[in-house]
C-alpha atoms as a PDB file:
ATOM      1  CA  UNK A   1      -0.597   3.069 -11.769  1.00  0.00           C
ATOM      2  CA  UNK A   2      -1.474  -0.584 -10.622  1.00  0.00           C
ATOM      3  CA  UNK A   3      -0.643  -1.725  -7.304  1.00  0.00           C
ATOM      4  CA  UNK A   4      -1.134  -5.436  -6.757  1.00  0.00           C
ATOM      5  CA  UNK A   5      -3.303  -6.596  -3.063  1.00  0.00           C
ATOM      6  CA  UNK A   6      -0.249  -8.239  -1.677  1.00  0.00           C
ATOM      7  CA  UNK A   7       1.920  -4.696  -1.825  1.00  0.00           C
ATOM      8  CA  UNK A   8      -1.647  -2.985  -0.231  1.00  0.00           C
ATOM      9  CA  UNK A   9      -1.709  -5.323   2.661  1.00  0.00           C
ATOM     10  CA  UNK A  10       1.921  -5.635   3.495  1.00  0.00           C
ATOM     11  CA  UNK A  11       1.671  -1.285   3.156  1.00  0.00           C
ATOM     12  CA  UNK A  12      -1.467  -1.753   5.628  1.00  0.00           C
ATOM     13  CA  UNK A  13       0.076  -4.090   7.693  1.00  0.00           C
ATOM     14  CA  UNK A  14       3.252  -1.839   8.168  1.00  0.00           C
ATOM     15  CA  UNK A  15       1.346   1.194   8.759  1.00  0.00           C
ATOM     16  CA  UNK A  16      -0.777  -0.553  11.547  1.00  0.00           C
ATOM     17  CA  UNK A  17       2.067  -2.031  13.114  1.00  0.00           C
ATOM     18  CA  UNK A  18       4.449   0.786  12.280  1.00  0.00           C
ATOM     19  CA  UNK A  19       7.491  -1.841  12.046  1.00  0.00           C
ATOM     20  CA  UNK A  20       8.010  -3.484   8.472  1.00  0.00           C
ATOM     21  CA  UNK A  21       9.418  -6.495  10.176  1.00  0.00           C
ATOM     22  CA  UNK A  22       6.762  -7.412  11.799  1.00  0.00           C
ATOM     23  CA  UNK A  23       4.440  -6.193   8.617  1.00  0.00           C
ATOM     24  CA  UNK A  24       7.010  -8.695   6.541  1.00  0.00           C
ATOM     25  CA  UNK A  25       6.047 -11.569   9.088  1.00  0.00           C
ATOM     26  CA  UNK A  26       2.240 -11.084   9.112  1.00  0.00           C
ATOM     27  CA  UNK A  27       2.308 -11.211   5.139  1.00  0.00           C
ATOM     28  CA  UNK A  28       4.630 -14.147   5.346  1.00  0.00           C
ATOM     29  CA  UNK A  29       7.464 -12.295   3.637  1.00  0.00           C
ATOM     30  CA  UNK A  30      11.070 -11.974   4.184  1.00  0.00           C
ATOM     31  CA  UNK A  31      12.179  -8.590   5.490  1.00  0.00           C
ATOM     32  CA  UNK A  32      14.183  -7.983   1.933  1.00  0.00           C
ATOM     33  CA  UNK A  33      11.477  -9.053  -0.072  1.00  0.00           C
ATOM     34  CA  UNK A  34       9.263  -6.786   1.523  1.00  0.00           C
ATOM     35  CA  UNK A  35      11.306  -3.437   2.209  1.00  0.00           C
ATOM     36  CA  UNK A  36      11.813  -4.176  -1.861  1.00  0.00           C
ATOM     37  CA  UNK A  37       8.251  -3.958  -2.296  1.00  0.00           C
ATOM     38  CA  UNK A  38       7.914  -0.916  -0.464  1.00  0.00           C
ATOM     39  CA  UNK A  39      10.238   1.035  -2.154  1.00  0.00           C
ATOM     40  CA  UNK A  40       8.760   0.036  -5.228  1.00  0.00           C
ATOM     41  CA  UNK A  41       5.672   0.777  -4.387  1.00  0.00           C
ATOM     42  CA  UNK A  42       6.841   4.522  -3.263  1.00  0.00           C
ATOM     43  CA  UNK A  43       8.374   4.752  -6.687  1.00  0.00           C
ATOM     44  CA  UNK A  44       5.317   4.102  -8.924  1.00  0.00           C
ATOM     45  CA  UNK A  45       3.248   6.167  -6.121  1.00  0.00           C
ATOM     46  CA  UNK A  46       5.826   8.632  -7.364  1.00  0.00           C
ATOM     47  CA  UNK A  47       5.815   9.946  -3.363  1.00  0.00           C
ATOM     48  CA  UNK A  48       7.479   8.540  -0.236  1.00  0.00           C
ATOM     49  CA  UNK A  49       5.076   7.110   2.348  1.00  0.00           C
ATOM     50  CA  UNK A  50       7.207   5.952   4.883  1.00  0.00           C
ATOM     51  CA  UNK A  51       9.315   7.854   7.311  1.00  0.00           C
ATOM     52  CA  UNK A  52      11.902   4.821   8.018  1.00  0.00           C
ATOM     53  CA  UNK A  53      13.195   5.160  12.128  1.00  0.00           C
ATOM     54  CA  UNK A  54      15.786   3.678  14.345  1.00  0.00           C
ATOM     55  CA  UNK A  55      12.711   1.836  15.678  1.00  0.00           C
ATOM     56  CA  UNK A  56      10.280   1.384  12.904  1.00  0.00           C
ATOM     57  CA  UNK A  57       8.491   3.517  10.187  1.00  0.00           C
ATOM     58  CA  UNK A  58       5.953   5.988  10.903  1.00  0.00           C
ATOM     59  CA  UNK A  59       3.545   7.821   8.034  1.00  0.00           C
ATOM     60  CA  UNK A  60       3.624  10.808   6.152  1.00  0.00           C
ATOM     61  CA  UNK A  61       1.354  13.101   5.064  1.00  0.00           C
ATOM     62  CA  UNK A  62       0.978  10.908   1.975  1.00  0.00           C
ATOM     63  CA  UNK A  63       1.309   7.579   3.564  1.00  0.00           C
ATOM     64  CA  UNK A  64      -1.822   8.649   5.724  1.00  0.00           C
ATOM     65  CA  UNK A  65      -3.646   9.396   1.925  1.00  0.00           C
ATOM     66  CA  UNK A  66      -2.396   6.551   0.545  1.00  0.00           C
ATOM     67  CA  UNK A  67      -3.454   4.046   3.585  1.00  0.00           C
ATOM     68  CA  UNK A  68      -7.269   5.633   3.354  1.00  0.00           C
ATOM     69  CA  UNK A  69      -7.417   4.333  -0.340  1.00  0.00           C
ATOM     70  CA  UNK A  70      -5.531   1.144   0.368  1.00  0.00           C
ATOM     71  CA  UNK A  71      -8.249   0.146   3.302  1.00  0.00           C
ATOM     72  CA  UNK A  72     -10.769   1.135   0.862  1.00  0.00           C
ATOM     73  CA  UNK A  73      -9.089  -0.756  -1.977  1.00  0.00           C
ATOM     74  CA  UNK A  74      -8.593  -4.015  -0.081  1.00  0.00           C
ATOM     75  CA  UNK A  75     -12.234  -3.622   2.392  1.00  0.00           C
ATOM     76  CA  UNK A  76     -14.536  -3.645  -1.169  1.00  0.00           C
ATOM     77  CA  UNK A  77     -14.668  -6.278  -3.885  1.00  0.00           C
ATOM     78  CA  UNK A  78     -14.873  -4.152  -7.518  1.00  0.00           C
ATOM     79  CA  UNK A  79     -16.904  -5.487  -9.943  1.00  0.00           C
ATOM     80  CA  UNK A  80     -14.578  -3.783 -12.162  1.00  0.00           C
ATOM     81  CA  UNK A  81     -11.298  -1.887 -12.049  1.00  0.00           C
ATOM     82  CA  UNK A  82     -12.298   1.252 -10.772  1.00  0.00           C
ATOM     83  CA  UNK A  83      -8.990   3.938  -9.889  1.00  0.00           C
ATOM     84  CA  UNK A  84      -9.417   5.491  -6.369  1.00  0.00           C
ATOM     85  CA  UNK A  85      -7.577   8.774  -6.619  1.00  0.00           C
ATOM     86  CA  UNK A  86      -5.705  10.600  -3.441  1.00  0.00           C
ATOM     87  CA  UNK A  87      -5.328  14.168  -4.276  1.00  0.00           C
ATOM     88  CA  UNK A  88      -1.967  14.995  -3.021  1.00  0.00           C
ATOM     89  CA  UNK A  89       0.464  18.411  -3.215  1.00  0.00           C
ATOM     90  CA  UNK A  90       2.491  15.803  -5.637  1.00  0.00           C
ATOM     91  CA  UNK A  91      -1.007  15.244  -7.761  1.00  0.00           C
ATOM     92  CA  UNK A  92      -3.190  12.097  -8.103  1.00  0.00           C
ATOM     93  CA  UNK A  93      -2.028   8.937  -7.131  1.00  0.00           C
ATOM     94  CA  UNK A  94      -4.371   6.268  -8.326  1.00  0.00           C
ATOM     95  CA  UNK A  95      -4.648   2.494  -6.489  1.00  0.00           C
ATOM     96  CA  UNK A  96      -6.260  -0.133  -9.123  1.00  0.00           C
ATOM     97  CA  UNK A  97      -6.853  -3.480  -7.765  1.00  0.00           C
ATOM     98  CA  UNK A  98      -8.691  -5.908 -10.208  1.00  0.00           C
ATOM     99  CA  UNK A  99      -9.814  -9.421  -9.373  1.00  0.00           C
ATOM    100  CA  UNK A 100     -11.568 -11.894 -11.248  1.00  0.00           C
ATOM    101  CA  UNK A 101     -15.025 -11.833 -11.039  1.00  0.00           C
ATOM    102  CA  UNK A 102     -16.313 -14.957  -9.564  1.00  0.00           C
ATOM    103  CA  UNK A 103     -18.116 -17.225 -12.124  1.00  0.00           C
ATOM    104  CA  UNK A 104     -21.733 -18.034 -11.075  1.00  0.00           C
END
């Protein structure tokens, strides 16, 4: 499963602020664009992350998993595509994030 950076920051973003508006904003998406993006992204994890509120979105159990990896993901630069694996009750979600290596 490949998640691309923007879906990892907007899902970091949203967790932090715990309001996908505001997320949406900060990533400079529109509110559709980016509650798309989140349900797609709870799709291919295959789990759902979000607990959606009258005021917001809070975490679950999975979404707390998944953020660890995401941070990690988006905090180191691979030198290669490396999976990062959250063992879950639903099994092993995996977060890939390549980018180029920078030409010297």
């Amino acid at each position: 499963m490949l998640f691309d950076l923007t879906d990892l920051r907007l899902f970091v973003a949203t967790a932090e602020l715990g309001n996908l508006t505001r997320a949406a904003e900060r990533q400079h998406l529109s509110l559709a664009a980016a509650s798309a993006r989140i349900k797609a992204l709870e799709s291919q994890a295959g789990l759902q992350l979000l607990q959606r509120e009258a005021r917001g979105v809070r975490l679950l159990p999975p979404g707390e998993a998944f953020l660890h990896h995401a941070r990690l993901v988006l905090h180191t630069r691979p030198s290669s595509c490396a999976p990062t694996c959250s063992n879950t009750a639903a099994g092993c979600a995996a977060i890939c994030a390549c980018s180029p290596t920078p030409r010297r």
